[in-house]
N, C-alpha and C. Protein backbone atom coordinates (compact mmCIF):
# COMPACT_ATOMS: atom_id res chain seq x y z
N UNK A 1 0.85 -1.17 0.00
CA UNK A 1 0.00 0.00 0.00
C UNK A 1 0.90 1.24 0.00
N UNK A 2 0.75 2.14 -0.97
CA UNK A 2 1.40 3.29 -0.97
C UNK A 2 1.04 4.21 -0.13
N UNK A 3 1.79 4.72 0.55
CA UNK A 3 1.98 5.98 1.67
C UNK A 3 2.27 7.27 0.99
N UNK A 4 1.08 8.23 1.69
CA UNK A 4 1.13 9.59 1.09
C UNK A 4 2.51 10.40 2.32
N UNK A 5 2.95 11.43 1.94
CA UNK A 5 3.54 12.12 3.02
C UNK A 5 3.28 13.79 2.92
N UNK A 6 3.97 15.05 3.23
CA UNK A 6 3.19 15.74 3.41
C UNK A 6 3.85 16.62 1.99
N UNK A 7 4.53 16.27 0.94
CA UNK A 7 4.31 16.98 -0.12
C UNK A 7 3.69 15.86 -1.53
N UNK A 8 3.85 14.54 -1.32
CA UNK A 8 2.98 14.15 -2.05
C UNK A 8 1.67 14.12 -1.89
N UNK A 9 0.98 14.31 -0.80
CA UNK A 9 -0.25 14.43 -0.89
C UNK A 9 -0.94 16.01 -0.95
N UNK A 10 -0.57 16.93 -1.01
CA UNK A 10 -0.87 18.08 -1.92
C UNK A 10 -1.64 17.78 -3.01
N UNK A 11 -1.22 16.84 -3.92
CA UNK A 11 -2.25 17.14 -4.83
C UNK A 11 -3.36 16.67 -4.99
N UNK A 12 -3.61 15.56 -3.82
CA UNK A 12 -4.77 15.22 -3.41
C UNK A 12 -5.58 15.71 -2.67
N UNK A 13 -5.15 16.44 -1.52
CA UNK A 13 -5.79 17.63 -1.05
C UNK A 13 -6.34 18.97 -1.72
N UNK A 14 -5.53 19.03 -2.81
CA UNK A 14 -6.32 20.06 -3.71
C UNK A 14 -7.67 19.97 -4.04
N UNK A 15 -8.25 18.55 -4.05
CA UNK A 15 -9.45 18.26 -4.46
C UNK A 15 -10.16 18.15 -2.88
N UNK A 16 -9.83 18.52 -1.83
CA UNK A 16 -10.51 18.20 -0.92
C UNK A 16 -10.48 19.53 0.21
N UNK A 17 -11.56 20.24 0.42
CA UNK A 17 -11.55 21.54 0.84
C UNK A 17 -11.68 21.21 2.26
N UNK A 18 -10.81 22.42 2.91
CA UNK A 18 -10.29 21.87 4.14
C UNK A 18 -9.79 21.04 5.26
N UNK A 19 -9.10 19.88 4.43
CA UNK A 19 -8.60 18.73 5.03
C UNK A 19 -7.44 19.32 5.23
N UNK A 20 -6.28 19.28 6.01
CA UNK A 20 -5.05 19.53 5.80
C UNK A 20 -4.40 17.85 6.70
N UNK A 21 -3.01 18.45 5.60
CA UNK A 21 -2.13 17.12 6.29
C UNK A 21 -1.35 17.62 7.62
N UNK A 22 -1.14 16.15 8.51
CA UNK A 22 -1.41 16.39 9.97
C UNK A 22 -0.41 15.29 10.41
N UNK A 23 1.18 14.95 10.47
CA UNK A 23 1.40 14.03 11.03
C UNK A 23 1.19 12.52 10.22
N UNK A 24 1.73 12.64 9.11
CA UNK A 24 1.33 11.31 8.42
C UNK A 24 -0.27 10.76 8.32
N UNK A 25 -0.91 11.75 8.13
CA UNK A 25 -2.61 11.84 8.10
C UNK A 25 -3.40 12.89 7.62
N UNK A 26 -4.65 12.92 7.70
CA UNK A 26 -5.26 14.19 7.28
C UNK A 26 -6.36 14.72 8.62
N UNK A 27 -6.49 15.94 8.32
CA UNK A 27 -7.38 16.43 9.75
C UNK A 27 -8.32 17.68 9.20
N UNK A 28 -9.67 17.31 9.37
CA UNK A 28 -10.30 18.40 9.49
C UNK A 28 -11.15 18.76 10.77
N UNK A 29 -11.37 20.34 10.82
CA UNK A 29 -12.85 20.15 11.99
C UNK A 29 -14.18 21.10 11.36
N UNK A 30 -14.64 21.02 12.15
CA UNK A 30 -16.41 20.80 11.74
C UNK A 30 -16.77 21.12 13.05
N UNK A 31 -18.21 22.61 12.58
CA UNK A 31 -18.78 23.28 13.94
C UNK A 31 -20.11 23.03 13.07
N UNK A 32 -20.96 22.68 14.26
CA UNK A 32 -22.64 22.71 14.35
C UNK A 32 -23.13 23.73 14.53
N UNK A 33 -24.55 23.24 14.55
CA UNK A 33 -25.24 24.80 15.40
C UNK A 33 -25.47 24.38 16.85
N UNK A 34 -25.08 22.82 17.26
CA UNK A 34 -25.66 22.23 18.68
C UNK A 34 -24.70 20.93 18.76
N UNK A 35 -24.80 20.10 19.90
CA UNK A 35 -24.25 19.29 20.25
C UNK A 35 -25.06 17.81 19.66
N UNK A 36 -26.25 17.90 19.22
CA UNK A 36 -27.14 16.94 19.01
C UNK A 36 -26.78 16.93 16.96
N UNK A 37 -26.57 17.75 16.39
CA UNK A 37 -26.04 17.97 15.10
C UNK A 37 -24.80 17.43 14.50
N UNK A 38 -24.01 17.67 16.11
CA UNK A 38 -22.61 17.33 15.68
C UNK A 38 -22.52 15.67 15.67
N UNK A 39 -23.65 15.00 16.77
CA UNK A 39 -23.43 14.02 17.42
C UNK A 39 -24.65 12.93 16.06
N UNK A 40 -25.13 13.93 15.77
CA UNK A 40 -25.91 13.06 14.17
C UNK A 40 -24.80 12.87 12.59
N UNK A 41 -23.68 13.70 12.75
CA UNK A 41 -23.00 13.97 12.14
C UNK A 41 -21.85 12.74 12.33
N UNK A 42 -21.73 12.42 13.34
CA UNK A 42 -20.36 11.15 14.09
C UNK A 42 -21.29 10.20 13.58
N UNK A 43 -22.47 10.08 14.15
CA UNK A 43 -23.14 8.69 13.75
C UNK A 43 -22.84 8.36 11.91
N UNK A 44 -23.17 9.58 11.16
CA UNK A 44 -23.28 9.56 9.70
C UNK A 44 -21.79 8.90 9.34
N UNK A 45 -20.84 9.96 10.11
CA UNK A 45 -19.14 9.44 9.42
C UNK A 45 -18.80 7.56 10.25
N UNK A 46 -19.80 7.29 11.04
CA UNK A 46 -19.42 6.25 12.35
C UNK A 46 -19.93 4.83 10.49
N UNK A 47 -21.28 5.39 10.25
CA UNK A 47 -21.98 4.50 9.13
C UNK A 47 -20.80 4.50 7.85
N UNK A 48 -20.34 5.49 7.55
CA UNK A 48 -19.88 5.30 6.04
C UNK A 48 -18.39 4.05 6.46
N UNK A 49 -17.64 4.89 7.69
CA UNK A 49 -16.62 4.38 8.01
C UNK A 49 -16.67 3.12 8.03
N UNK A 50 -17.96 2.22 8.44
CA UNK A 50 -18.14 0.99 8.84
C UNK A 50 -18.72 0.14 7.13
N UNK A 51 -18.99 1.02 6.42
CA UNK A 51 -18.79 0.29 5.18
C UNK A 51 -17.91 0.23 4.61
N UNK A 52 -16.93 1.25 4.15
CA UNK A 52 -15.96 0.95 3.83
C UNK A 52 -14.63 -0.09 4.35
N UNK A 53 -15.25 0.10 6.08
CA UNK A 53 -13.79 -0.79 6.69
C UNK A 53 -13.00 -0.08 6.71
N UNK A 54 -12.51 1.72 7.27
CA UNK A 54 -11.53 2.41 7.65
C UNK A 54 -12.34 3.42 8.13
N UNK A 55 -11.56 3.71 9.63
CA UNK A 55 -12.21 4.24 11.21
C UNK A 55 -11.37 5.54 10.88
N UNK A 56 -12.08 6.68 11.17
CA UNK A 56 -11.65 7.35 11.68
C UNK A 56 -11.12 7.60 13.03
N UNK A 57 -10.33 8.86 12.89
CA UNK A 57 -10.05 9.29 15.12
C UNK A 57 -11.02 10.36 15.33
N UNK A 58 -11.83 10.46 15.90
CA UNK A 58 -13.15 11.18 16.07
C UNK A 58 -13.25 11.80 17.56
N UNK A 59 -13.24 13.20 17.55
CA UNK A 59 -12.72 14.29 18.60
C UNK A 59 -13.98 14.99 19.02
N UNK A 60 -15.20 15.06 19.76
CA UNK A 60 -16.04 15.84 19.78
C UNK A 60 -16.31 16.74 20.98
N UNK A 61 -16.20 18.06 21.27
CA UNK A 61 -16.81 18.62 22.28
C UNK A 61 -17.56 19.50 21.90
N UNK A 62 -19.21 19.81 22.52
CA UNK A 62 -20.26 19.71 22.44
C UNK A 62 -20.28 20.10 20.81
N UNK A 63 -20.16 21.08 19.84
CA UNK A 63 -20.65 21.21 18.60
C UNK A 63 -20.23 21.29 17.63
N UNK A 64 -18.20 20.60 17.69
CA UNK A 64 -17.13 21.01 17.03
C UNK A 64 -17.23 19.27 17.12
N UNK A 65 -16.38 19.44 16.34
CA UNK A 65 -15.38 17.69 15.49
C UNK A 65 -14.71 17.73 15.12
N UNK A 66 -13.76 17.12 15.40
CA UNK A 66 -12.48 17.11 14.70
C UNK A 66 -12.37 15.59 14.29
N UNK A 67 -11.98 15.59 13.03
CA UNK A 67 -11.71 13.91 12.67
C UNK A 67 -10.34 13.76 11.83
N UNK A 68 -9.72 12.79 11.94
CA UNK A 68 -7.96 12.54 11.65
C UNK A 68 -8.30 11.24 11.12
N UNK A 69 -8.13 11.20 9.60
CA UNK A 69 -7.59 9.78 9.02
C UNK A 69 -6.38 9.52 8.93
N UNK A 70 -6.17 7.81 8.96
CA UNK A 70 -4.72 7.51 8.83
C UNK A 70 -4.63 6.12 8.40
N UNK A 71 -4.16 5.63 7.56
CA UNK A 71 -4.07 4.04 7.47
C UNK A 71 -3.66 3.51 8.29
N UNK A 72 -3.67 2.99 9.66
CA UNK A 72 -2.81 2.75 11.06
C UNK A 72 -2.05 1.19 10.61
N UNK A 73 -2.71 0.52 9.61
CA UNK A 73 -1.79 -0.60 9.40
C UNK A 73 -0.87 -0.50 8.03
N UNK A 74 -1.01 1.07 7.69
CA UNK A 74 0.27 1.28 6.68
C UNK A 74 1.00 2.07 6.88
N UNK A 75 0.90 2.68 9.25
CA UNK A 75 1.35 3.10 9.60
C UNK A 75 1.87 4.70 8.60
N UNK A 76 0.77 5.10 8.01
CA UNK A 76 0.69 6.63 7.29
C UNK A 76 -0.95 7.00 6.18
N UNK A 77 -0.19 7.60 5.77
CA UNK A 77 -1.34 8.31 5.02
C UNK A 77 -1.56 7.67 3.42
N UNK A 78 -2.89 6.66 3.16
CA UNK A 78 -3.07 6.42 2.30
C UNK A 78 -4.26 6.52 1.33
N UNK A 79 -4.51 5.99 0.32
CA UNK A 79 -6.10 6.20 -0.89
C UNK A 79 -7.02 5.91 -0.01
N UNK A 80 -7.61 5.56 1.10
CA UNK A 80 -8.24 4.72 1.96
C UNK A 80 -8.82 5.97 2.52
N UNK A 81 -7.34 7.22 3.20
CA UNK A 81 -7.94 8.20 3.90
C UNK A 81 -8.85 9.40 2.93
N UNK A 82 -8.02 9.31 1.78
CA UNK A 82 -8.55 10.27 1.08
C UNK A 82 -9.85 9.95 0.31
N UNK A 83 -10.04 8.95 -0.20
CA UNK A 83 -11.73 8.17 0.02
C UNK A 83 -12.40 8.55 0.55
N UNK A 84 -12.36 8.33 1.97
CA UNK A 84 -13.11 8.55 2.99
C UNK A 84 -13.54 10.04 3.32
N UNK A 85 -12.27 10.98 3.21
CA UNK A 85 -12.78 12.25 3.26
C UNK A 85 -13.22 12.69 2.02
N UNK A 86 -13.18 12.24 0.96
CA UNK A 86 -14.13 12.80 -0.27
C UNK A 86 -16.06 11.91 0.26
N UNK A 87 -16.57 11.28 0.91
CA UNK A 87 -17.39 10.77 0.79
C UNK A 87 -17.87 11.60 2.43
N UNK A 88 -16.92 11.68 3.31
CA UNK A 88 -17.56 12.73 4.68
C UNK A 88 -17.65 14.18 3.97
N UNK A 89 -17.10 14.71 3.35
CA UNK A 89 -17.26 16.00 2.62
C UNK A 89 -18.65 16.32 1.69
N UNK A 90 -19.21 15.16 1.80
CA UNK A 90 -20.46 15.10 0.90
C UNK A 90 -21.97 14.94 2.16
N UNK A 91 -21.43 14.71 3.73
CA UNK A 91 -22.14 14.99 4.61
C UNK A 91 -22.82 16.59 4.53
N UNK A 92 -21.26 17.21 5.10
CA UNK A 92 -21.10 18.54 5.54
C UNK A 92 -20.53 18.79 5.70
């Protein structure tokens, strides 16, 4: 599995608005209008994550989120994370 790092994956982030690379990963956050929004929002990324078969790291206090992909068994950043945030980006 190929590993992104933090100037090859630039050009995959170009296609992905406000993800930035984070430590051999990607990280965005995300504000609600409430804690019950944000927490319908985890469930939504909790569903996609569980079809595809790659978890996010999922950060919530009351109306903010922060979520960090990472391939943890390719020990970095791979097509798997950036997948995933093209398909949570289509949440909200």
């Amino acid at each position: 599995m190929t590993t992104y790092n933090e100037t090859t994956a630039q050009s995959q982030l170009a296609n992905l608005k406000d993800w930035k690379y984070d430590t051999n990963g990607i990280v965005k956050d995300f504000v609600f209008k409430n804690f019950n929004e944000a927490l319908a929002f985890i469930v939504q990324v909790g569903l996609l994550a569980e079809k595809v078969n790659h978890h996010p790291e999922v950060f919530n206090v009351y109306n903010k989120v922060h979520l960090r992909l990472s391939t943890h068994d390719a020990n970095g950043l791979t097509d798997k994370d950036f997948n995933l945030a093209k398909m949570i980006n289509l949440l909200g």
